[in-house]
Protein backbone atom coordinates (compact mmCIF):
# COMPACT_ATOMS: atom_id res chain seq x y z
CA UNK A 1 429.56 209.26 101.19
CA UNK A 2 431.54 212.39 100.53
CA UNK A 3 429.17 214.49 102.46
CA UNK A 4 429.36 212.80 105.44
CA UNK A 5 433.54 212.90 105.22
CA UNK A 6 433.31 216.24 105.07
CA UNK A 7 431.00 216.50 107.69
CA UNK A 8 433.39 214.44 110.05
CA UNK A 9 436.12 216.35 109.06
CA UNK A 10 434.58 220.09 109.32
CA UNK A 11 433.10 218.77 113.00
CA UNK A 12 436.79 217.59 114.07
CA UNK A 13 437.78 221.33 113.32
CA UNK A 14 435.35 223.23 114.75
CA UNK A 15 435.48 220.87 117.95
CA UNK A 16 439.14 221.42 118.05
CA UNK A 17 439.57 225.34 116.65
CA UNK A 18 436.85 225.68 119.79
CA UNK A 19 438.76 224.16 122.74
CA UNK A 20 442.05 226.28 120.75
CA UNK A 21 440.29 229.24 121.00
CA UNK A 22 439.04 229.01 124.37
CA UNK A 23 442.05 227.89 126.11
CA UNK A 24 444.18 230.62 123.69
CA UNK A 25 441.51 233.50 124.83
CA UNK A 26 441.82 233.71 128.03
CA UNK A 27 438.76 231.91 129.17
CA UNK A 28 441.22 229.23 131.02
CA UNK A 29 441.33 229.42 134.83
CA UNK A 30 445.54 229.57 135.16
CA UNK A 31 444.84 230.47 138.75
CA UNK A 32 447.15 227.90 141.28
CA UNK A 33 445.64 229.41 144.56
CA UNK A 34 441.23 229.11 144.74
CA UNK A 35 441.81 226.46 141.82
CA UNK A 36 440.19 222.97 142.45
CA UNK A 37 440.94 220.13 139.32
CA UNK A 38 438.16 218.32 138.21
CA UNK A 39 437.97 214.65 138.91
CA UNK A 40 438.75 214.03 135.28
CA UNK A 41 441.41 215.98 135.19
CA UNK A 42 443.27 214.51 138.21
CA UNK A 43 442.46 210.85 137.16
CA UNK A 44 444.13 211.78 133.90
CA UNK A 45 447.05 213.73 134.95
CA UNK A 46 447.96 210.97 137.88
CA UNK A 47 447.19 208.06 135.31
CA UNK A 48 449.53 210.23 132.75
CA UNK A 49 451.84 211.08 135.65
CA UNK A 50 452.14 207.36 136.52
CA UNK A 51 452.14 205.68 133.21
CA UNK A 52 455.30 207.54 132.25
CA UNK A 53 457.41 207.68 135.67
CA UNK A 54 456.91 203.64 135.60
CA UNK A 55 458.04 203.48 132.19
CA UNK A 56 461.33 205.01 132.79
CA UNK A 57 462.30 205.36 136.26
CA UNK A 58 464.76 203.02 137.72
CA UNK A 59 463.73 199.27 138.60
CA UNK A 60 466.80 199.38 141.24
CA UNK A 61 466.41 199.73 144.86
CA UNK A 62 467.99 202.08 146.89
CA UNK A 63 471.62 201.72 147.37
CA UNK A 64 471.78 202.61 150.63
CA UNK A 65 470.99 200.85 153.99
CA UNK A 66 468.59 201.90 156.16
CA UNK A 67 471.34 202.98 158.92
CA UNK A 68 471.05 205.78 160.81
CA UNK A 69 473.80 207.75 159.37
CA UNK A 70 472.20 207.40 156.02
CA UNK A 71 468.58 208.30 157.24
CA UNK A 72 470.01 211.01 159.56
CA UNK A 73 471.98 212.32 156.07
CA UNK A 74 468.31 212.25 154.01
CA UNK A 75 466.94 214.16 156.95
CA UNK A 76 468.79 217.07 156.05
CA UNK A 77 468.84 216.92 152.79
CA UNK A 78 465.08 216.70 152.66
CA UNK A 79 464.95 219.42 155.57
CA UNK A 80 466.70 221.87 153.28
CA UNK A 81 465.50 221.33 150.10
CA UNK A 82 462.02 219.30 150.51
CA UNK A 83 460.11 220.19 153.83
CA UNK A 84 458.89 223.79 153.03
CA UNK A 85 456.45 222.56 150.38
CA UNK A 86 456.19 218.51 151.62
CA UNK A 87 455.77 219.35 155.05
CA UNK A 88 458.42 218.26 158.03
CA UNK A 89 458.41 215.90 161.09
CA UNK A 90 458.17 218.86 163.31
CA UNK A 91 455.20 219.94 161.15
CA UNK A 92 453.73 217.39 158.82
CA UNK A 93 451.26 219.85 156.86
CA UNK A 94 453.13 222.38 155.09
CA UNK A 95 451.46 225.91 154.69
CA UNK A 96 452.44 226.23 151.33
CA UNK A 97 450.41 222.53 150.58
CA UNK A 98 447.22 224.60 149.18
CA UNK A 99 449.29 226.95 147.10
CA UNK A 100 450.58 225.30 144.30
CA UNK A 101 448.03 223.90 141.68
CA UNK A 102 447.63 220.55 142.33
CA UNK A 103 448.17 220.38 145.78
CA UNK A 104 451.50 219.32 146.73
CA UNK A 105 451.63 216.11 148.18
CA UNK A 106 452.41 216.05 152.35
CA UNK A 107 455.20 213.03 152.55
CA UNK A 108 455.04 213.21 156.33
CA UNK A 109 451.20 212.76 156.83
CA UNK A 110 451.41 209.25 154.24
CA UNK A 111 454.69 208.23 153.59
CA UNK A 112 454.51 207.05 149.70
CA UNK A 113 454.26 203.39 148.60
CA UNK A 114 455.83 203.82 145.28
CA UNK A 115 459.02 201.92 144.69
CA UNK A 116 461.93 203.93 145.31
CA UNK A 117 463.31 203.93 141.90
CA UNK A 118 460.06 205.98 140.60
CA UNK A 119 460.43 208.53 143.62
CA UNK A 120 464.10 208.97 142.82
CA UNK A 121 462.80 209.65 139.13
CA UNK A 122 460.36 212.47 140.29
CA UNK A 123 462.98 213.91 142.74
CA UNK A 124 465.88 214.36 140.12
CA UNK A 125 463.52 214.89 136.93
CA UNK A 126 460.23 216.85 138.38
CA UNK A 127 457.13 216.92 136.98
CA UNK A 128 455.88 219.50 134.13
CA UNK A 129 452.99 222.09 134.98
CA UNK A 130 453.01 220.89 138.76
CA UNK A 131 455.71 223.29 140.67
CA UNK A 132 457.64 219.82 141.60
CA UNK A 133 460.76 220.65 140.17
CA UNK A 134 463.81 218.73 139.24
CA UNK A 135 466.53 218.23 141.56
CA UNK A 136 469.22 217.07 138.80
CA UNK A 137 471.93 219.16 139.15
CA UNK A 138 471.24 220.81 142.19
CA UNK A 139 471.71 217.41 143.85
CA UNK A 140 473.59 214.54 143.09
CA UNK A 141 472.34 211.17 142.76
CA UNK A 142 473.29 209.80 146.55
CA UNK A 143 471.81 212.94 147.92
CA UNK A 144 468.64 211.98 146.46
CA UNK A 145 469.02 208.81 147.20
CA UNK A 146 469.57 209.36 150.71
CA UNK A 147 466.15 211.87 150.26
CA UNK A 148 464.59 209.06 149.24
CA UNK A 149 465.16 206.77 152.50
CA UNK A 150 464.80 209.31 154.71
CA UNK A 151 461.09 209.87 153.28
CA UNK A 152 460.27 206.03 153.07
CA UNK A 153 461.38 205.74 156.86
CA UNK A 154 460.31 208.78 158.15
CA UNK A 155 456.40 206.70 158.67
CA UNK A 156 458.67 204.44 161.01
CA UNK A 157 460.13 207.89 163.40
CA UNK A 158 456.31 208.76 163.52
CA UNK A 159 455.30 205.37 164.66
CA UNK A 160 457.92 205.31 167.16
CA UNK A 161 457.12 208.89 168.63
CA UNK A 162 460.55 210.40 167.08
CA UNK A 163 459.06 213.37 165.83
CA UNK A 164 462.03 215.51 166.32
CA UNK A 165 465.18 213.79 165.88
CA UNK A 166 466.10 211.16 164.26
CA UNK A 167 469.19 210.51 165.54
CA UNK A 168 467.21 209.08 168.36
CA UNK A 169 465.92 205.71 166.13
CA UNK A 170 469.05 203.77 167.10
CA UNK A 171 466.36 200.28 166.60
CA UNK A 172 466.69 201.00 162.85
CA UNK A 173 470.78 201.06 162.68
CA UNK A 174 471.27 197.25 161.50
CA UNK A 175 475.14 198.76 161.87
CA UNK A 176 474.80 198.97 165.12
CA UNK A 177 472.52 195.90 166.14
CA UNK A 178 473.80 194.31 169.78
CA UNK A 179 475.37 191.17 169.44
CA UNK A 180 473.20 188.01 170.36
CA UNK A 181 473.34 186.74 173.58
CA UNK A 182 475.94 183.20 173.34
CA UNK A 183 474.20 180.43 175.93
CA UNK A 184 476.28 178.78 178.41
């Protein structure tokens, strides 16, 4: 029985002082640009990725309406600080989309179905080892807030053929919303 402990526990370290000394040797590709992940390795870094943003982003919804003044102020806050990697209305694939390792998502092609609590998490905390970075600091909480609806509505300007401007989706300001007709 004491053979086979030691056995187990010489195999654990050589297993482990292997995959130390070949990611410590320089025999990882670090490369972000001609760098594909492995299946396994994105299932496990988005299951990862997931698992923890769930656990402790927000639960609340946004606090702001979908009005246009709010949408038109996420616009340009995600104009200036989001659209050069995430792509833009104007154009929805971003050329730097390839050049980060993993590929940064493009929130104009598929606007993203995760509640907006866990997207405000990822804006103002970033992700490690992905190039997303946090946003806390640089922005304050309503501006990524207001990020936030702009992206989730931005599937709605496409729909609608407002690719440019969306000052021009007056159908989405509830503020603004004719009054109904009274019969006589």
């Amino acid at each position: 029985m004491r053979g086979f402990i030691v056995g187990v526990i010489v195999t654990l370290l050589v297993v482990f002082g292997g995959a130390y000394v070949y990611t410590t040797a320089g025999h990882f590709d670090v490369r972000a640009v001609g760098n594909t992940p492995s299946t396994f390795e994105r299932r496990t870094a988005n299951k990862s990725v997931d698992e923890w943003v769930e656990a402790h982003a927000p639960t609340q919804a946004n606090p702001f309406p979908a009005t246009m003044e709010n949408i038109t102020d996420g616009s340009k806050i995600y104009d200036d600080n989001c659209a050069f990697c995430h792509g833009s209305l104007k154009q929805p694939i971003s050329p730097m989309r390839k050049q980060f390792y993993p590929s940064v998502p493009q929130l104009m092609t598929r606007t993203p179905h995760d509640p907006d609590g866990e997207l405000f998490y990822v804006a103002k905390y970033g992700i490690r080892y992905t190039g997303m970075p946090g946003w806390d600091g640089v922005l304050n909480d309503d501006q990524i807030w207001k990020a936030i609806l702009f992206i989730k509505n931005s599937g709605q300007m496409k729909n609608q053929g407002q690719q440019q401007n969306p000052l021009d989706l007056q159908h989405m300001d509830n503020s603004k919303a004719p009054e109904p007709q009274q019969k006589k």
